[in-house]
PDB file of N, CA and C in Angstrom:
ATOM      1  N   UNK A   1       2.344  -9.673  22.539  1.00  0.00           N
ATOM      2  CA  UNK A   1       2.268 -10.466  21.327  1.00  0.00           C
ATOM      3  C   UNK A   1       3.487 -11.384  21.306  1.00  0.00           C
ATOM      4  N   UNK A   2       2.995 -12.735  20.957  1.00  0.00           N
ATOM      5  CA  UNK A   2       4.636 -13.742  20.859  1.00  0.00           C
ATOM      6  C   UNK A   2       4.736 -13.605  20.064  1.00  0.00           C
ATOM      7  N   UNK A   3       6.154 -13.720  19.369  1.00  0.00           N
ATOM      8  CA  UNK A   3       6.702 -13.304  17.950  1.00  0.00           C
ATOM      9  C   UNK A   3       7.946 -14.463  18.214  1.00  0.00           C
ATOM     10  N   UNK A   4       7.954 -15.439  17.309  1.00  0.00           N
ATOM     11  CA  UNK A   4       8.799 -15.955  16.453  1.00  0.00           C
ATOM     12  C   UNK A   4       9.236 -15.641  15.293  1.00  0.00           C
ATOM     13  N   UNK A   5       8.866 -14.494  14.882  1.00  0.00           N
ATOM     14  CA  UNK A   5       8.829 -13.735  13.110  1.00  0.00           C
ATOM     15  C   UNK A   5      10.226 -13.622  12.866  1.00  0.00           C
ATOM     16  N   UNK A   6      10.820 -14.067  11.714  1.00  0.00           N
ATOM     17  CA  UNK A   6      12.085 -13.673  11.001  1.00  0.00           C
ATOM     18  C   UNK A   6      12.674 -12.031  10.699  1.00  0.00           C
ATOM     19  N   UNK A   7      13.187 -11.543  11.238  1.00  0.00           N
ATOM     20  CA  UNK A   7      13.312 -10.136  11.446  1.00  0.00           C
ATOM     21  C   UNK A   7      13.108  -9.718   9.828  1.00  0.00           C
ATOM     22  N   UNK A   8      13.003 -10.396   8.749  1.00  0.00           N
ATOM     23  CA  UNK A   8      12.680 -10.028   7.175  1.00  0.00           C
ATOM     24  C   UNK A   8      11.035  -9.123   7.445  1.00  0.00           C
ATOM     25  N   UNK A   9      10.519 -10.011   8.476  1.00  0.00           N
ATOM     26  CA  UNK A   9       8.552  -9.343   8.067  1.00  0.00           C
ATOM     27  C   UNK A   9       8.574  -9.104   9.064  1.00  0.00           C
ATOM     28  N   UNK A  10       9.329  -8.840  10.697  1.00  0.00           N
ATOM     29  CA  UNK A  10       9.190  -8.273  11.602  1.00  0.00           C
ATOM     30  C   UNK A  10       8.641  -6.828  11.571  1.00  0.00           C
ATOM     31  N   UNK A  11       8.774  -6.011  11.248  1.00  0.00           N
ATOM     32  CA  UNK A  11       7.994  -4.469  10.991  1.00  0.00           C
ATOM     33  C   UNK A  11       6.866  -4.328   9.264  1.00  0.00           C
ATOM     34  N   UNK A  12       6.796  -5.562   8.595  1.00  0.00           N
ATOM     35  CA  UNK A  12       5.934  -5.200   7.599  1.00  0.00           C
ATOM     36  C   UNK A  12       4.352  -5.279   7.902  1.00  0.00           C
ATOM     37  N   UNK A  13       3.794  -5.472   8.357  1.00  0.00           N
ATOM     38  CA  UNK A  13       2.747  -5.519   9.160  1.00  0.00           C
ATOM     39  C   UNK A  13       2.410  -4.489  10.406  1.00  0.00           C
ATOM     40  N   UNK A  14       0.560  -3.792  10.538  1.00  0.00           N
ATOM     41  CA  UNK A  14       0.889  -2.964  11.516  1.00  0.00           C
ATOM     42  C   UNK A  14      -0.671  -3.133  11.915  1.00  0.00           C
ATOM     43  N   UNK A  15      -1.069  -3.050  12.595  1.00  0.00           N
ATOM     44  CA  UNK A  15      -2.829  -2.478  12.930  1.00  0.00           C
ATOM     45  C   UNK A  15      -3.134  -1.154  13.053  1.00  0.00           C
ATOM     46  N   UNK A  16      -4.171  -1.219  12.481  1.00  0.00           N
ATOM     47  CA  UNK A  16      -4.284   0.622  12.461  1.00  0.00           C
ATOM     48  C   UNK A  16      -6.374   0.281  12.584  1.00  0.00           C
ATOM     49  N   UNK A  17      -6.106   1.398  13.175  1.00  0.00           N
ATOM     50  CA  UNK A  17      -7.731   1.777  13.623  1.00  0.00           C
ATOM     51  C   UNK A  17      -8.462   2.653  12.543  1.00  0.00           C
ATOM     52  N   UNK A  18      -9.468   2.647  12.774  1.00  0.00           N
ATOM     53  CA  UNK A  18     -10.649   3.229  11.559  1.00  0.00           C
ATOM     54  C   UNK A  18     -10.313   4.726  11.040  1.00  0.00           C
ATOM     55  N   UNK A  19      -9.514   5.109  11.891  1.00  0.00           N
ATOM     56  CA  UNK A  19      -9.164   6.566  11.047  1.00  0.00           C
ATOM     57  C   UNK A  19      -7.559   6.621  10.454  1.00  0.00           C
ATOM     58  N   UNK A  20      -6.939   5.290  10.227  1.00  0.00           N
ATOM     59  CA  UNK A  20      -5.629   4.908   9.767  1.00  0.00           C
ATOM     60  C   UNK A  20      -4.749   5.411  10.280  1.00  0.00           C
ATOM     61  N   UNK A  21      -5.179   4.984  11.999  1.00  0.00           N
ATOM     62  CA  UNK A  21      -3.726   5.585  13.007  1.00  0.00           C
ATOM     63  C   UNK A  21      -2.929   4.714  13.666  1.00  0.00           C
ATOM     64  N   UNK A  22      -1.725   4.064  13.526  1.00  0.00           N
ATOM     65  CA  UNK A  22      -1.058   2.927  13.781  1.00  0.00           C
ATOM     66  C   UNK A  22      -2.188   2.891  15.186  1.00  0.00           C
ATOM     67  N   UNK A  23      -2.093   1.238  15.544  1.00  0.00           N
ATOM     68  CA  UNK A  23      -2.867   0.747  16.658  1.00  0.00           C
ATOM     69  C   UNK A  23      -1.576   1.002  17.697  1.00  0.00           C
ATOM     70  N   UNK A  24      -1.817   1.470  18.970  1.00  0.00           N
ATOM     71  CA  UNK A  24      -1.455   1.250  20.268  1.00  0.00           C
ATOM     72  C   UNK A  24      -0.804  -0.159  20.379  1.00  0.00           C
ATOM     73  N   UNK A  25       0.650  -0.143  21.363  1.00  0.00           N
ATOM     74  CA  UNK A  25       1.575  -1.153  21.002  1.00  0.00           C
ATOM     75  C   UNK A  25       1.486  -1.685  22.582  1.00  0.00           C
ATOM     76  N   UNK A  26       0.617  -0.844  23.509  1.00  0.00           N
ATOM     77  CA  UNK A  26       0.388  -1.064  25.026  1.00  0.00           C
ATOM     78  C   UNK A  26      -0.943  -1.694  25.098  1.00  0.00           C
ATOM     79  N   UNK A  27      -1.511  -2.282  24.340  1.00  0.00           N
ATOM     80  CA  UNK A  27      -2.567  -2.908  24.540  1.00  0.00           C
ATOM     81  C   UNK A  27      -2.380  -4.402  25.084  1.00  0.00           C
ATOM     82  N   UNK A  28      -2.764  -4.882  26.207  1.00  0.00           N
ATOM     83  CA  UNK A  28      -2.584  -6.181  26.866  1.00  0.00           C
ATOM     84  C   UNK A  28      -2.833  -7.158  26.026  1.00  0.00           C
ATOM     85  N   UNK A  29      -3.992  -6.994  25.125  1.00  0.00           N
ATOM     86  CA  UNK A  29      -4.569  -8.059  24.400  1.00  0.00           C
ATOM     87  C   UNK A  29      -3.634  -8.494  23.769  1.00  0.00           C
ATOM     88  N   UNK A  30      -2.615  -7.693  23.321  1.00  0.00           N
ATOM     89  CA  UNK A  30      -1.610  -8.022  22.180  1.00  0.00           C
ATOM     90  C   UNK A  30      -0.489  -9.227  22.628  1.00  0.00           C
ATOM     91  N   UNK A  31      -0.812  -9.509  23.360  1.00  0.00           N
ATOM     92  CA  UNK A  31       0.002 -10.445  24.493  1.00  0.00           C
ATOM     93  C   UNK A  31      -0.278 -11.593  24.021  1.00  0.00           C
ATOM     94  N   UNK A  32      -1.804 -11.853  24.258  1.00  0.00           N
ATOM     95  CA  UNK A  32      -2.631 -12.951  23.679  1.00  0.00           C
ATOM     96  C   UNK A  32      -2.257 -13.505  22.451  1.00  0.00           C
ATOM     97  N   UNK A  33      -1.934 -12.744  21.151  1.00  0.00           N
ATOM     98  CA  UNK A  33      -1.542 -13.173  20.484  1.00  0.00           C
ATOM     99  C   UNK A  33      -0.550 -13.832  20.087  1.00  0.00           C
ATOM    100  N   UNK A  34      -0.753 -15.152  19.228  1.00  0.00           N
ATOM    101  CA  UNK A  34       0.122 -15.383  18.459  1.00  0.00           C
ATOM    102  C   UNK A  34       1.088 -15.757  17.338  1.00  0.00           C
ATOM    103  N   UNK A  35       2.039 -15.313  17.029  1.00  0.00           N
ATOM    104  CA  UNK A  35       2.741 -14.695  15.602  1.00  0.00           C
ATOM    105  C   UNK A  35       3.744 -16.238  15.016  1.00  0.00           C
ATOM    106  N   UNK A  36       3.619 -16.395  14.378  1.00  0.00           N
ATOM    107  CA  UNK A  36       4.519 -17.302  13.676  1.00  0.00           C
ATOM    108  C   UNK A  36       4.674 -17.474  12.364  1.00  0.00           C
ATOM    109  N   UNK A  37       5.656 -17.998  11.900  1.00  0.00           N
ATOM    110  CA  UNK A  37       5.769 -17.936  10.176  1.00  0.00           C
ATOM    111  C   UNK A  37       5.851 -19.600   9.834  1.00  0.00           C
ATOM    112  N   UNK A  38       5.109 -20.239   8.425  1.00  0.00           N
ATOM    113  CA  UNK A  38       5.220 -21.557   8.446  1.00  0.00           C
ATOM    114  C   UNK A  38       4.400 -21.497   6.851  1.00  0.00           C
ATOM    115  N   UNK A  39       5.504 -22.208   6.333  1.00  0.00           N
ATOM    116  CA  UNK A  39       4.855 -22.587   5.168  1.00  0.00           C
ATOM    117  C   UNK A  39       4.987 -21.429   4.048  1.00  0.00           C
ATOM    118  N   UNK A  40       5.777 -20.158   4.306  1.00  0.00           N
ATOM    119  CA  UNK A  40       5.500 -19.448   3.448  1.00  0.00           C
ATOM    120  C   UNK A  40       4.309 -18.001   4.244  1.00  0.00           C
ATOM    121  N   UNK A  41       3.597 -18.299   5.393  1.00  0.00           N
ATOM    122  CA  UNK A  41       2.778 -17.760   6.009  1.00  0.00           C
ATOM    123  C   UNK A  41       2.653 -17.404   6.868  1.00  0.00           C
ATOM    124  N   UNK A  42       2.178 -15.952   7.428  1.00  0.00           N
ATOM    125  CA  UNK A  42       2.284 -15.190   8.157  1.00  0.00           C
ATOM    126  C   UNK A  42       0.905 -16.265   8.944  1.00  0.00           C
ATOM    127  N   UNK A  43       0.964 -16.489  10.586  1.00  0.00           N
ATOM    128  CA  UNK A  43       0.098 -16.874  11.036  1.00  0.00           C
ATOM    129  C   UNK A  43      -0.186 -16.770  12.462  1.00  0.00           C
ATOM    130  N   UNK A  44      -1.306 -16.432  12.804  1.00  0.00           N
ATOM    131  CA  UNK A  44      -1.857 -15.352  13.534  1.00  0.00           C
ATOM    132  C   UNK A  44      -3.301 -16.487  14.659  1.00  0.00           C
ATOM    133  N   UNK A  45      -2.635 -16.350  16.013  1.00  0.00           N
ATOM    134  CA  UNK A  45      -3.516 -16.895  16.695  1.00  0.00           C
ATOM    135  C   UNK A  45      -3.459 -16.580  17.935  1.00  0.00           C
ATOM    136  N   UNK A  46      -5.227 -16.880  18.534  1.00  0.00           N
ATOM    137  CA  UNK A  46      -5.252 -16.424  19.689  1.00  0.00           C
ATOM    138  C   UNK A  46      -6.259 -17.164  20.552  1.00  0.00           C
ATOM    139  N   UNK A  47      -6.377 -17.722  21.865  1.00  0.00           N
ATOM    140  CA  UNK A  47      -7.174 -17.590  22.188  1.00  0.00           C
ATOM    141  C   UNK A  47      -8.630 -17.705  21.551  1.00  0.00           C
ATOM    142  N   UNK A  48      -9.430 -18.591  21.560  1.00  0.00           N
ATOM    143  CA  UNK A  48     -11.228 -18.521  21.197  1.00  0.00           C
ATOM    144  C   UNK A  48     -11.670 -17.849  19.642  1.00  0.00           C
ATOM    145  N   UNK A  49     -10.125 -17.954  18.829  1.00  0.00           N
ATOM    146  CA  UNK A  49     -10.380 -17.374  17.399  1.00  0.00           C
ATOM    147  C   UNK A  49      -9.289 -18.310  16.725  1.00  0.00           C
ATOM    148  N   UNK A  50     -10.205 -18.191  15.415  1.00  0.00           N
ATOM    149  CA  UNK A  50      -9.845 -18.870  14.332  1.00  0.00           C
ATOM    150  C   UNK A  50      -8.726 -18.638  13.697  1.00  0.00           C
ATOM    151  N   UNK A  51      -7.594 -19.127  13.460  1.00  0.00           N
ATOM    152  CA  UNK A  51      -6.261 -19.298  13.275  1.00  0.00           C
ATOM    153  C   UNK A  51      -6.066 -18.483  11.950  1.00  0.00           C
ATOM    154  N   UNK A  52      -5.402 -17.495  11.735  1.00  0.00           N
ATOM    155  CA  UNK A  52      -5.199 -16.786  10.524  1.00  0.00           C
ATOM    156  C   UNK A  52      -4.067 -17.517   9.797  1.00  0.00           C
ATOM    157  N   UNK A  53      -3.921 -17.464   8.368  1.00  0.00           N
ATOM    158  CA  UNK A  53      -2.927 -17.871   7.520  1.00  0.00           C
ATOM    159  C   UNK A  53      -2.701 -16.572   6.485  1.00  0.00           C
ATOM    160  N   UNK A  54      -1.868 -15.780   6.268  1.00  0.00           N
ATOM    161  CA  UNK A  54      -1.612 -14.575   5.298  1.00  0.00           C
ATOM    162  C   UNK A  54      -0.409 -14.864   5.023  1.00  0.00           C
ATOM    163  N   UNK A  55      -0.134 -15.266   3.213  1.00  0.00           N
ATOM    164  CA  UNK A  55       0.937 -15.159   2.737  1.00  0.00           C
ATOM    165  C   UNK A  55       1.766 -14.500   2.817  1.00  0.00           C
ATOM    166  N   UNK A  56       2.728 -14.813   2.764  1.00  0.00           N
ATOM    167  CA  UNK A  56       4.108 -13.594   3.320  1.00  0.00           C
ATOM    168  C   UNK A  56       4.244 -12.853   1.872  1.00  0.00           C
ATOM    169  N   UNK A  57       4.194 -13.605   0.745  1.00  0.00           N
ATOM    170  CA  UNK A  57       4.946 -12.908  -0.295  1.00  0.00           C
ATOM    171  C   UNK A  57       4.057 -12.713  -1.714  1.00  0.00           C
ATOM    172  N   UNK A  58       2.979 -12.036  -1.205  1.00  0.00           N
ATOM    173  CA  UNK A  58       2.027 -11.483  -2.339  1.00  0.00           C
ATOM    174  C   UNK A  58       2.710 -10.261  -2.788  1.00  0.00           C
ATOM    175  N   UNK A  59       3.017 -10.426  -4.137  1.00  0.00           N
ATOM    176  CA  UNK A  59       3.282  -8.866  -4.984  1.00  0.00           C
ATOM    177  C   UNK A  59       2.059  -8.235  -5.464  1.00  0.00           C
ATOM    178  N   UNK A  60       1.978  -6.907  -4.722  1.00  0.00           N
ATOM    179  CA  UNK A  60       0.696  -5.976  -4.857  1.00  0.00           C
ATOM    180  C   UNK A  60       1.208  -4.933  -6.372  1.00  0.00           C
ATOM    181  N   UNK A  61       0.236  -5.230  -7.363  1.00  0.00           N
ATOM    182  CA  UNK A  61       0.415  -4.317  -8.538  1.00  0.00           C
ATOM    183  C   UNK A  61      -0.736  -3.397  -8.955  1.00  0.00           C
ATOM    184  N   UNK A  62      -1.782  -3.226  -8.227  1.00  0.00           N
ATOM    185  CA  UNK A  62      -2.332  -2.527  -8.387  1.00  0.00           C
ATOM    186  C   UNK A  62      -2.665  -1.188  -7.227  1.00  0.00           C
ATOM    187  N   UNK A  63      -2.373  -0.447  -8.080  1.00  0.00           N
ATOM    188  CA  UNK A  63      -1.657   1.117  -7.323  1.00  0.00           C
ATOM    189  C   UNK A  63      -2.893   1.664  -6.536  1.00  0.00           C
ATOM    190  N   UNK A  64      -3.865   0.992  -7.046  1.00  0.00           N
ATOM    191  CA  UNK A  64      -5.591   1.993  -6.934  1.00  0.00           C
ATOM    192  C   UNK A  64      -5.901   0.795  -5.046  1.00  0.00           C
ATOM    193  N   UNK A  65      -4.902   0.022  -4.537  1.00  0.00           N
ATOM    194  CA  UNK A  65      -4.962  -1.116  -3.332  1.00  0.00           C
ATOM    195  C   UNK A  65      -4.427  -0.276  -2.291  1.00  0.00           C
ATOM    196  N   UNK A  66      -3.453   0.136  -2.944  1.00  0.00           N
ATOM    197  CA  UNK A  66      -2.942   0.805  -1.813  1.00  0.00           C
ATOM    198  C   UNK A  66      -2.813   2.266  -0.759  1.00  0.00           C
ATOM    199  N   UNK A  67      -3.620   2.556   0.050  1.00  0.00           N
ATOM    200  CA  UNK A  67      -3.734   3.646   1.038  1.00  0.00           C
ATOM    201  C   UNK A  67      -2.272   3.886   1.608  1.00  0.00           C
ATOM    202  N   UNK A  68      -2.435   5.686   2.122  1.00  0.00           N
ATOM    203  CA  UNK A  68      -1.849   6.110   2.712  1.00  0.00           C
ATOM    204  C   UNK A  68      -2.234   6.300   4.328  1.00  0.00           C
ATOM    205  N   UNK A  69      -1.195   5.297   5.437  1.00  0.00           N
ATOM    206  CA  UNK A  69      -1.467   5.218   6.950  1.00  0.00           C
ATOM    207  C   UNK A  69      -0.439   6.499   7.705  1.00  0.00           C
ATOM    208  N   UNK A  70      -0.803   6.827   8.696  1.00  0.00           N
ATOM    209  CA  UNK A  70      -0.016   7.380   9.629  1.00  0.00           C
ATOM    210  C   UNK A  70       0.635   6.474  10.564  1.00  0.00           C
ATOM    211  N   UNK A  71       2.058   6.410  10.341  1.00  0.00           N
ATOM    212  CA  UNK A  71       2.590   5.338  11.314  1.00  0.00           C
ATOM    213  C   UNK A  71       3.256   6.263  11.804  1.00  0.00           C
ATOM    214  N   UNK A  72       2.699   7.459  13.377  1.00  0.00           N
ATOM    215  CA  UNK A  72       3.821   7.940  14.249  1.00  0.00           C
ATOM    216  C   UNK A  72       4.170   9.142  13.637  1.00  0.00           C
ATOM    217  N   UNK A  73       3.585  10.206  12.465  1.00  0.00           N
ATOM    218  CA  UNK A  73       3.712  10.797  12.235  1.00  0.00           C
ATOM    219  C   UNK A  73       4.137  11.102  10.862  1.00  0.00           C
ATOM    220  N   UNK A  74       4.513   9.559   9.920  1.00  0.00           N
ATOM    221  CA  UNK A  74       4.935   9.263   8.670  1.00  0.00           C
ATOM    222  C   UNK A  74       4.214   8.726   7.882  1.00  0.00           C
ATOM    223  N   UNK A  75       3.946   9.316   6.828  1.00  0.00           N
ATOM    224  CA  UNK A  75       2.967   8.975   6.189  1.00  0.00           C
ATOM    225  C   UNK A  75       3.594   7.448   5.277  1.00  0.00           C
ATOM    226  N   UNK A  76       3.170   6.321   5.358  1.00  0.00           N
ATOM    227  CA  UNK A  76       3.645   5.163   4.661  1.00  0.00           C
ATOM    228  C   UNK A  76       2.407   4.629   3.813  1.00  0.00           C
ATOM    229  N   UNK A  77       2.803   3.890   2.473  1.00  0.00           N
ATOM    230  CA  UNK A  77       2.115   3.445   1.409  1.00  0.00           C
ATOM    231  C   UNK A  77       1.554   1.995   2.060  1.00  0.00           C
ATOM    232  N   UNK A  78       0.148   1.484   2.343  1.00  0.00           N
ATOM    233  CA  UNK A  78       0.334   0.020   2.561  1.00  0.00           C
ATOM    234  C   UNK A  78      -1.218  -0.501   2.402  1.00  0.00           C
ATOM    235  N   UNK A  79      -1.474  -1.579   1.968  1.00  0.00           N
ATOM    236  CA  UNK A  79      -2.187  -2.368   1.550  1.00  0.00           C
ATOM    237  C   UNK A  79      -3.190  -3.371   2.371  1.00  0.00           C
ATOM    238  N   UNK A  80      -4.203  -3.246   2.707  1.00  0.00           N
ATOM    239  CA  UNK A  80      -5.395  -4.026   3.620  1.00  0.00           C
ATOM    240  C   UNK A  80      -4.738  -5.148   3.437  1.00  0.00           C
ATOM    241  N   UNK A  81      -5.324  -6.127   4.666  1.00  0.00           N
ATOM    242  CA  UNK A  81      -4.881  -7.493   4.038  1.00  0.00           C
ATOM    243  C   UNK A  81      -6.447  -8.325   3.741  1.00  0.00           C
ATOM    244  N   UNK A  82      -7.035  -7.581   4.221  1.00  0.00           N
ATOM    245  CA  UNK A  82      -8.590  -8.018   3.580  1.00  0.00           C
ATOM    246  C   UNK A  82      -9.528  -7.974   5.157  1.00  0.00           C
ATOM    247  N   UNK A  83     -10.898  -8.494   4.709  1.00  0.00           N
ATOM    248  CA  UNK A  83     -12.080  -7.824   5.312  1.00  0.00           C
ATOM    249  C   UNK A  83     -11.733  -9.236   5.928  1.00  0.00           C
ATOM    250  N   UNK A  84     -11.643 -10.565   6.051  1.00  0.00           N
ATOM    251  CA  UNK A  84     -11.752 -11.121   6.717  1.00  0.00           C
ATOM    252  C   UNK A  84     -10.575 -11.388   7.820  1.00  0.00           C
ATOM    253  N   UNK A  85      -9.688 -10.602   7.485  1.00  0.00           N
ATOM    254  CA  UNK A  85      -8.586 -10.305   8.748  1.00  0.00           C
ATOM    255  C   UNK A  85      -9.295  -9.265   9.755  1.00  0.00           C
ATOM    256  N   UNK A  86      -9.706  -8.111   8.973  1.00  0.00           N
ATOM    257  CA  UNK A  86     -10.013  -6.979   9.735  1.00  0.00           C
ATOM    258  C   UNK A  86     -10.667  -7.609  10.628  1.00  0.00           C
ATOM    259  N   UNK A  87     -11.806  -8.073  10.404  1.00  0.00           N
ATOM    260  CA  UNK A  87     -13.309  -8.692  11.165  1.00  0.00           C
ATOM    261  C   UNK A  87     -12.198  -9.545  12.344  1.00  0.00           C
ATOM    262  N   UNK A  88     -11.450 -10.497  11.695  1.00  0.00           N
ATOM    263  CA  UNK A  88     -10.553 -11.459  13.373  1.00  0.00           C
ATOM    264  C   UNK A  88      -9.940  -9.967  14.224  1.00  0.00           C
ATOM    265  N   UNK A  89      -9.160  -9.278  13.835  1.00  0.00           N
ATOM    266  CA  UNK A  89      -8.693  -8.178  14.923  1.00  0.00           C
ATOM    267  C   UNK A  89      -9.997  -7.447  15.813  1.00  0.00           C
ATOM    268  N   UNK A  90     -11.169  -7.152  14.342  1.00  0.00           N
ATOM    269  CA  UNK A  90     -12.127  -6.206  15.374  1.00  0.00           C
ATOM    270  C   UNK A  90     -12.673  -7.059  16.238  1.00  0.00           C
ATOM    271  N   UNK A  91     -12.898  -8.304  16.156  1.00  0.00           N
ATOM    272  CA  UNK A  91     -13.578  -8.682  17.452  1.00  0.00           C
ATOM    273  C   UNK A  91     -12.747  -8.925  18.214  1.00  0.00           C
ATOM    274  N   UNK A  92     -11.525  -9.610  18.049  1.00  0.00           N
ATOM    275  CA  UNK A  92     -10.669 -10.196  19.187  1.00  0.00           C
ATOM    276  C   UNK A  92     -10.439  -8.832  20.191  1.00  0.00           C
ATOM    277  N   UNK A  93      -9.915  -7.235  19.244  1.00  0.00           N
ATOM    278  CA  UNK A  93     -10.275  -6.085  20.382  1.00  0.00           C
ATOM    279  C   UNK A  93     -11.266  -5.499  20.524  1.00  0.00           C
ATOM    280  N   UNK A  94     -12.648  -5.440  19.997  1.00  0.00           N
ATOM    281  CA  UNK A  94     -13.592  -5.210  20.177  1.00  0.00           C
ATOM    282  C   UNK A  94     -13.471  -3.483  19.934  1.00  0.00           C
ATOM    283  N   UNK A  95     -13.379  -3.466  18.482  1.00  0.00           N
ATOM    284  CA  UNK A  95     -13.246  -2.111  18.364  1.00  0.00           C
ATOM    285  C   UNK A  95     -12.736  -2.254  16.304  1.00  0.00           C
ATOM    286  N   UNK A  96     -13.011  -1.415  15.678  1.00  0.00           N
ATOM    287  CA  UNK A  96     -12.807  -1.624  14.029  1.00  0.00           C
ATOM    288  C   UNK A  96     -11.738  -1.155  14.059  1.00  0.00           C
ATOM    289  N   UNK A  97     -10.715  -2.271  13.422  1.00  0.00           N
ATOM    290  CA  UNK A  97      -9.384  -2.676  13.097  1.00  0.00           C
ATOM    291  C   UNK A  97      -8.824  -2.815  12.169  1.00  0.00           C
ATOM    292  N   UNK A  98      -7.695  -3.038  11.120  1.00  0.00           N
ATOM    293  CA  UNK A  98      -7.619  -3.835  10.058  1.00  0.00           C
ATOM    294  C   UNK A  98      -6.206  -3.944  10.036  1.00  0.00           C
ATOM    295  N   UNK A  99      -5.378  -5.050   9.927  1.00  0.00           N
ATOM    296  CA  UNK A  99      -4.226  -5.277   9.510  1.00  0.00           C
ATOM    297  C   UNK A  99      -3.482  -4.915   7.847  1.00  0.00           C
ATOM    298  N   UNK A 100      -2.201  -4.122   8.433  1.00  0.00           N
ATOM    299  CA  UNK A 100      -1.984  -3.493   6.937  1.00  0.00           C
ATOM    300  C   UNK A 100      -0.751  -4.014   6.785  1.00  0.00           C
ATOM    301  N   UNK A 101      -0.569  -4.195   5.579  1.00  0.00           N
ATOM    302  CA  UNK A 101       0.870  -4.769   4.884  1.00  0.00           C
ATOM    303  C   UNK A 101       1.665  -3.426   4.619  1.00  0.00           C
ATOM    304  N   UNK A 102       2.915  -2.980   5.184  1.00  0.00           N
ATOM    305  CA  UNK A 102       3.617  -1.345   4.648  1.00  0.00           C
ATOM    306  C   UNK A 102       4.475  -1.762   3.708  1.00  0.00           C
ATOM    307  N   UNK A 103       4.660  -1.256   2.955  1.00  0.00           N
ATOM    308  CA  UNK A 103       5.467  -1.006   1.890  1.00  0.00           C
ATOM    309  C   UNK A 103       6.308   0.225   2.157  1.00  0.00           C
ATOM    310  N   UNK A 104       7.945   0.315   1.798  1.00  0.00           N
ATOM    311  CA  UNK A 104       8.574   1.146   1.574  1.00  0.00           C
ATOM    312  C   UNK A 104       9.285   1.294   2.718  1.00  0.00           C
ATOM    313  N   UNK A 105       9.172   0.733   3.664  1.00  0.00           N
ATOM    314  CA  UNK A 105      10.176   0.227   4.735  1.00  0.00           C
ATOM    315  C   UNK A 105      11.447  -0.310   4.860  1.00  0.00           C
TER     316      UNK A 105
END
């Protein structure tokens, strides 16, 4: 994965697979990607897919949004970033995905 990210949102973001288990950090595909910040926005591109834009600085206030993930053995508080992110990760790895925002980091 290329990363230009500001070490501020460098770890707030994670992929996690259908049973909310951080995604694998050895996956080649992740290479493909790429990460940049502009405008206020987290932005996400790759290869033969449509360019993601996710605000960096949405305040989440509703408590009933946010799931509990396993990141590595720790249970952390964090928030979908929605169905039409999930859908760009699951196809780009071909497998059900969803990008999560962590909180409490």
């Amino acid at each position: 994965m290329h990363r230009t990210v500001d070490e501020r949102y460098q770890s707030r973001w994670l992929i996690v697979t259908a049973d909310q288990q951080a995604f694998t950090k050895d996956n080649p595909l992740l290479k493909k990607i790429r990460i940049d910040i502009k405008f206020g926005y987290l932005v996400i591109q790759a290869e033969g897919m449509l360019r993601l834009d996710i605000p960096l600085e949405v305040e989440e206030d509703d408590e009933s949004a946010f799931e509990d993930i396993d990141v590595f053995g720790e249970k952390i508080k964090a928030v979908s970033e929605g169905d039409l992110v999930a859908q760009w990760f699951s196809v780009f790895f071909n497998q059900p995905l969803r990008l999560m925002k962590l909180f409490g980091i």
